[in-house]
Protein backbone atom coordinates (compact mmCIF):
# COMPACT_ATOMS: atom_id res chain seq x y z
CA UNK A 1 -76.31 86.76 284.53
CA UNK A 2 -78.48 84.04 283.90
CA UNK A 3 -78.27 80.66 285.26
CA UNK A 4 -78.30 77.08 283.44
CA UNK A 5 -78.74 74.20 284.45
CA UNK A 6 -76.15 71.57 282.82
CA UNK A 7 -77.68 68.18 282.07
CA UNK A 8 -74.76 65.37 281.60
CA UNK A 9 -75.35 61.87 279.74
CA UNK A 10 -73.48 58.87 279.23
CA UNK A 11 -73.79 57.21 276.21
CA UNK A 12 -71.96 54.27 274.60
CA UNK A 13 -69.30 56.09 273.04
CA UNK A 14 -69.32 58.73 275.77
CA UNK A 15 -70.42 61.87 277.49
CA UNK A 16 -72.39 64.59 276.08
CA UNK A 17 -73.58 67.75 278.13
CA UNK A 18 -76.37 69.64 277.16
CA UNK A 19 -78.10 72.91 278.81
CA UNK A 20 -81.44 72.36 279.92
CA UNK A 21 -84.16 73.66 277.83
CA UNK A 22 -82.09 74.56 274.93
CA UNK A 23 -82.61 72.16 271.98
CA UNK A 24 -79.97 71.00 270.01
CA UNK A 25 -77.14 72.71 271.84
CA UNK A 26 -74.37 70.74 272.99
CA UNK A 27 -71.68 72.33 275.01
CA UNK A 28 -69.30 69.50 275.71
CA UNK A 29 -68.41 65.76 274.64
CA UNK A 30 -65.88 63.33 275.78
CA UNK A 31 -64.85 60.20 276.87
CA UNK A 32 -65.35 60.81 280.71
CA UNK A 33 -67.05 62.84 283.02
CA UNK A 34 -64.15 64.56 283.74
CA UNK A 35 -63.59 65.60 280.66
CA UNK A 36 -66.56 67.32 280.42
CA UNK A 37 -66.73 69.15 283.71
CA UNK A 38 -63.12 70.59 282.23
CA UNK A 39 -64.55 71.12 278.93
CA UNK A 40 -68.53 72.51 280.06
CA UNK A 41 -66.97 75.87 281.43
CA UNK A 42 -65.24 76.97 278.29
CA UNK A 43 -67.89 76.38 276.45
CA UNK A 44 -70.80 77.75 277.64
């Protein structure tokens, strides 16, 4: 299994998360940081 590490940003209109060293992949987006720690898991 490997590991990734899980980069989370807030922007104006919200969060994105993003995996580290993996351009242009977004694994979640919302309107909190909650929502995306739900979200993230399913995701990736």
């Amino acid at each position: 299994m490997k590991t990734l590490t899980i980069i989370v940003e807030k922007h104006p209109d919200g969060y994105v998360a993003y995996p580290l060293g993996l351009k242009g992949v977004v694994v979640a987006e919302g309107d909190t940081y909650e929502e995306i720690l739900a979200s993230k898991g399913s995701a990736i």
